[in-house]
Protein backbone atom coordinates (compact mmCIF):
# COMPACT_ATOMS: atom_id res chain seq x y z
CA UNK A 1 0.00 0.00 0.00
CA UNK A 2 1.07 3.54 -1.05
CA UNK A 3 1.94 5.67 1.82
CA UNK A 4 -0.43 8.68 2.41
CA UNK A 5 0.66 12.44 1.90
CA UNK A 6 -0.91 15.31 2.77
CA UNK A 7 -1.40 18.00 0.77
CA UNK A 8 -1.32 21.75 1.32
CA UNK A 9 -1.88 23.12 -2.01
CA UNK A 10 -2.23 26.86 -0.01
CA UNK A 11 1.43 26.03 1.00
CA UNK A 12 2.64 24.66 -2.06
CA UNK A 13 1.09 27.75 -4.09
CA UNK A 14 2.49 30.31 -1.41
CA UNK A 15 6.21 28.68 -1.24
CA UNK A 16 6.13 28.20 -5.15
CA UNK A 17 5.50 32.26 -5.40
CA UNK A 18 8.30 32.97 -3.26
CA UNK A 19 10.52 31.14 -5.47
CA UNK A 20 9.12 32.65 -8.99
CA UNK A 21 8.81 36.22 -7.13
CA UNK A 22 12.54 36.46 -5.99
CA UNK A 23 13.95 34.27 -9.38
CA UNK A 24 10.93 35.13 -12.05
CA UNK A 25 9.66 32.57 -13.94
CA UNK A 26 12.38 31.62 -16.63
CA UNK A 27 15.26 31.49 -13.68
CA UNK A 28 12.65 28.63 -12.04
CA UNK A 29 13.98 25.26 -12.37
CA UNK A 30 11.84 22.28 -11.50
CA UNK A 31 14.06 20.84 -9.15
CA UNK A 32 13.93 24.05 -7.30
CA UNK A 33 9.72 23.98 -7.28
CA UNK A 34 9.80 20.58 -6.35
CA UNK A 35 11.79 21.26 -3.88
CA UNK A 36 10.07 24.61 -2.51
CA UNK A 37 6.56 22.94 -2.89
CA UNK A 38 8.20 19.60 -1.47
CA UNK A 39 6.22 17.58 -3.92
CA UNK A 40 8.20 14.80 -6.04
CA UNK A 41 7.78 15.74 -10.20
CA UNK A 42 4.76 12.92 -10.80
CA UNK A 43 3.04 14.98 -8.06
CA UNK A 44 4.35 18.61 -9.28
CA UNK A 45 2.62 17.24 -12.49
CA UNK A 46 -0.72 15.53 -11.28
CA UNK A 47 -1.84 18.83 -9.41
CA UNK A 48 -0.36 21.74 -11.53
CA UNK A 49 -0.11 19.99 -15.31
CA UNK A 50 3.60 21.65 -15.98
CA UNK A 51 5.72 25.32 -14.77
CA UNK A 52 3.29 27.25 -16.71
CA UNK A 53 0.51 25.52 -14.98
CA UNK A 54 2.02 26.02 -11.83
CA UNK A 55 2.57 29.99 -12.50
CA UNK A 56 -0.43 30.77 -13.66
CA UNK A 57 -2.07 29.27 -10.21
CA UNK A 58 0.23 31.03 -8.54
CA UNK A 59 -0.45 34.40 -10.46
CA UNK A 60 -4.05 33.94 -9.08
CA UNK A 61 -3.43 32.71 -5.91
CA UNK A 62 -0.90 35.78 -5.58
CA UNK A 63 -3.82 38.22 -6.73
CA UNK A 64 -6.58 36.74 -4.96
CA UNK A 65 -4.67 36.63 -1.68
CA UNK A 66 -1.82 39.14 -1.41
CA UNK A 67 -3.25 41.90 -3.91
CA UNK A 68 -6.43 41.94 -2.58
CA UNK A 69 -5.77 41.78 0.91
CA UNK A 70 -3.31 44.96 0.11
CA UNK A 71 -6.60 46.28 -1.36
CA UNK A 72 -9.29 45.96 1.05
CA UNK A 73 -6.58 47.10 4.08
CA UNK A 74 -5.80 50.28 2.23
CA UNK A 75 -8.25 51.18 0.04
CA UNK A 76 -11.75 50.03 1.44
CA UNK A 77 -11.94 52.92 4.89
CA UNK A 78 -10.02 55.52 6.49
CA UNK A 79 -9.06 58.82 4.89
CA UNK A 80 -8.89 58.47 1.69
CA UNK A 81 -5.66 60.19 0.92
CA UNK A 82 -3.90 58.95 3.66
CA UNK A 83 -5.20 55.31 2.22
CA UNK A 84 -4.08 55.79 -1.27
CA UNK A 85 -0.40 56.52 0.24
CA UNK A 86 -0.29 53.39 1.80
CA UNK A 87 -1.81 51.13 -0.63
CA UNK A 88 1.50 53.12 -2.86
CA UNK A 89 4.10 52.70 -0.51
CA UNK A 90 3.80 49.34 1.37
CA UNK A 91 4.96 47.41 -1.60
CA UNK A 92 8.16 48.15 -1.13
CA UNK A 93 8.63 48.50 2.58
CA UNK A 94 9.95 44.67 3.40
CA UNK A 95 13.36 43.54 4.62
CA UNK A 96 16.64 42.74 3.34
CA UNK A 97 15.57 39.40 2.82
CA UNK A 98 13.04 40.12 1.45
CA UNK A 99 13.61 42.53 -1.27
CA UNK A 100 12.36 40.99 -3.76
CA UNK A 101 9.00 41.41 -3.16
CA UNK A 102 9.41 45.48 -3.62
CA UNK A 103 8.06 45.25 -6.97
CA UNK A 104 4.84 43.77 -7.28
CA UNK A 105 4.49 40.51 -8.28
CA UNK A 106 2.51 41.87 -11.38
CA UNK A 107 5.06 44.11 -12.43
CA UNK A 108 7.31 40.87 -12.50
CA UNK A 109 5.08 38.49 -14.35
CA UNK A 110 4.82 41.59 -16.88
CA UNK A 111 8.04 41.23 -17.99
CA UNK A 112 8.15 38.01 -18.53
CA UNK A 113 4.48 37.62 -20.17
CA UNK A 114 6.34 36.71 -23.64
CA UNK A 115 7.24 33.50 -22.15
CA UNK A 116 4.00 32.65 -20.40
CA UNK A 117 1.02 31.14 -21.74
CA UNK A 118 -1.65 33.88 -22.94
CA UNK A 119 -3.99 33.51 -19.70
CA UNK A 120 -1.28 35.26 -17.96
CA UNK A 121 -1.46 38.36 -19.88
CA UNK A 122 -5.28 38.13 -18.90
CA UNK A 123 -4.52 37.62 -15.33
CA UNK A 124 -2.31 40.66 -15.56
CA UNK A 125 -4.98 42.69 -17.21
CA UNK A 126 -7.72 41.91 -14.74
CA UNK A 127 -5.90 42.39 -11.96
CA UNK A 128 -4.66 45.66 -13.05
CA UNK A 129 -8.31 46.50 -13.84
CA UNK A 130 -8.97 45.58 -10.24
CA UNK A 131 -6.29 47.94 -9.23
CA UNK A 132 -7.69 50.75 -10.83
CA UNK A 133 -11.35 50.35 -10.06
CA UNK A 134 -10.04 50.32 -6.53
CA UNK A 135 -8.48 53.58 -6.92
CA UNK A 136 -11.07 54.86 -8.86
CA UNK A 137 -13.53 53.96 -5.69
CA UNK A 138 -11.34 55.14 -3.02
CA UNK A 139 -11.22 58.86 -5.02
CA UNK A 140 -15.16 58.51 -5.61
CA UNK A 141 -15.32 58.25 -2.03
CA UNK A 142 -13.75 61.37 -1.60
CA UNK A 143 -15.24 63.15 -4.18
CA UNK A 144 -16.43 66.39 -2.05
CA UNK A 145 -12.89 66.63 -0.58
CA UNK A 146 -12.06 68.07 -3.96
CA UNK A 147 -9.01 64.99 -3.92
CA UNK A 148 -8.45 64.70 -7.65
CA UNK A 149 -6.04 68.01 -9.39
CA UNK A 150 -8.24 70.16 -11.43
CA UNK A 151 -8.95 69.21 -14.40
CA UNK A 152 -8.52 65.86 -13.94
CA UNK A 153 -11.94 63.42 -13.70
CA UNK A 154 -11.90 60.59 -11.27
CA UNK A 155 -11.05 58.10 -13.98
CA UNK A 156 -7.99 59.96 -15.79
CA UNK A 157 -6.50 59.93 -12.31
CA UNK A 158 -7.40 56.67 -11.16
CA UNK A 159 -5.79 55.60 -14.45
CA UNK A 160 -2.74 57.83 -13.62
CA UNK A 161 -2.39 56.16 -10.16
CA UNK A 162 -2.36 52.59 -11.95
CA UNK A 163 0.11 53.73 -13.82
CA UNK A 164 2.51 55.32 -10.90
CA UNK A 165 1.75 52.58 -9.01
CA UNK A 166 2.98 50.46 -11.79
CA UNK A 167 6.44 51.85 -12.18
CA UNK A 168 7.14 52.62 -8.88
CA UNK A 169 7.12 48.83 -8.57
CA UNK A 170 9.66 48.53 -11.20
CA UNK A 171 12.13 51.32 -9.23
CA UNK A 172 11.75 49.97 -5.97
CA UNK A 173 13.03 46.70 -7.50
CA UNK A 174 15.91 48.90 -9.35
CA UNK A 175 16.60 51.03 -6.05
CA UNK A 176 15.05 49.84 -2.73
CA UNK A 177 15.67 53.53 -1.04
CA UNK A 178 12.62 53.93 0.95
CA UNK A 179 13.66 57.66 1.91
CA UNK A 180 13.44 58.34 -2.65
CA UNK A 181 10.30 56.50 -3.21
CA UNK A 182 8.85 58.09 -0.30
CA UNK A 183 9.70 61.40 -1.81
CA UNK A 184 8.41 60.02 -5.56
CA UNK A 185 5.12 59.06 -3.95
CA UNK A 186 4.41 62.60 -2.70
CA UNK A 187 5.51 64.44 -5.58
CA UNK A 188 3.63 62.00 -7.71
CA UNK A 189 0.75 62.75 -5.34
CA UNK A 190 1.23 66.30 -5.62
CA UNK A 191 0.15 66.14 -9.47
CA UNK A 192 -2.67 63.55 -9.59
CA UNK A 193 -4.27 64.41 -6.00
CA UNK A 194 -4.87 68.49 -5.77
CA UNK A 195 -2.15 69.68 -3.27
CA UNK A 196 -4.32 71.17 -1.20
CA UNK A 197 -5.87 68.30 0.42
């Protein structure tokens, strides 16, 4: 009889991001995601199909867990400006060890995407939708505040933020100074949101 082994696909999913988050996707070997999921390749192949398989649950797993949990704690209550710095500048606020995880794991997949299968570039896509139409809610909210810069409407700068929020992903991966970011989220701020507020 075959012995019995648990599975923690939750585990697996979350170890196997680490790996593809700090390495990317390409740098990945399968002896390295056997390894950090600690299943053996027959298993590695009976619950995720292949690598691709693999990334693309992870790709959801990561936006369905760590994305939107990053949403809802900074951009569903509280003031809204004060929210919409956070939700910008906890992404890159992790330890040495952790660097990695500065840039979004979005930003990541993205530039890899020509080496993924197509879902991924849908996976990007929504979740960046979901991104913005979080943004977009948390300025609505705050509409009689006068938030947004004049002449701006709520979706050009919702659309703006998705944007900044985009590359700053990308520079805190190329320079993990907390002090510059910090000072490239409020003069990024300073455009999009009217200064006044």
């Amino acid at each position: 009889m075959g012995r019995h082994t648990s599975f923690n696909k939750d585990k697996a999913l979350d170890n196997a991001l680490a790996l593809f988050w700090s390495r990317g996707f390409s740098a990945s070997s399968l002896r390295q995601l056997e390894e950090a999921t600690d299943l053996h390749p027959g298993s590695l192949y009976y619950h995720f199909k292949n690598k691709e398989g693999l990334y693309l649950q992870v790709l959801q797993y990561y936006i369905d867990h760590y994305l939107q949990l990053r949403i809802d704690k900074h951009l569903s209550s509280g003031p809204p400006l004060e929210g919409l710095r956070r939700f910008l500048t906890a992404g890159y606020r992790h330890s040495r060890d952790r660097q990695y995880q500065n840039c979004c794991f979005l930003a990541c997949t993205s530039t890899e995407l020509h080496l993924l299968p197509d879902q991924a570039a849908e996976l990007v896509r929504q979740a960046v939708d979901r991104i913005q139409q979080a943004l977009l809610a948390q300025i609505l909210n705050s509409a009689e505040k006068n938030l947004i810069a004049p002449g701006l409407s709520s979706t050009d700068a919702a659309r703006e933020l998705t944007s900044f929020f985009l590359g700053l992903q990308l520079m805190a991966r190329i320079n993990p100074n907390q002090h510059q970011l910090d000072l490239l989220v409020k003069r990024s701020l300073g455009h999009i949101l009217n200064p006044k507020t």
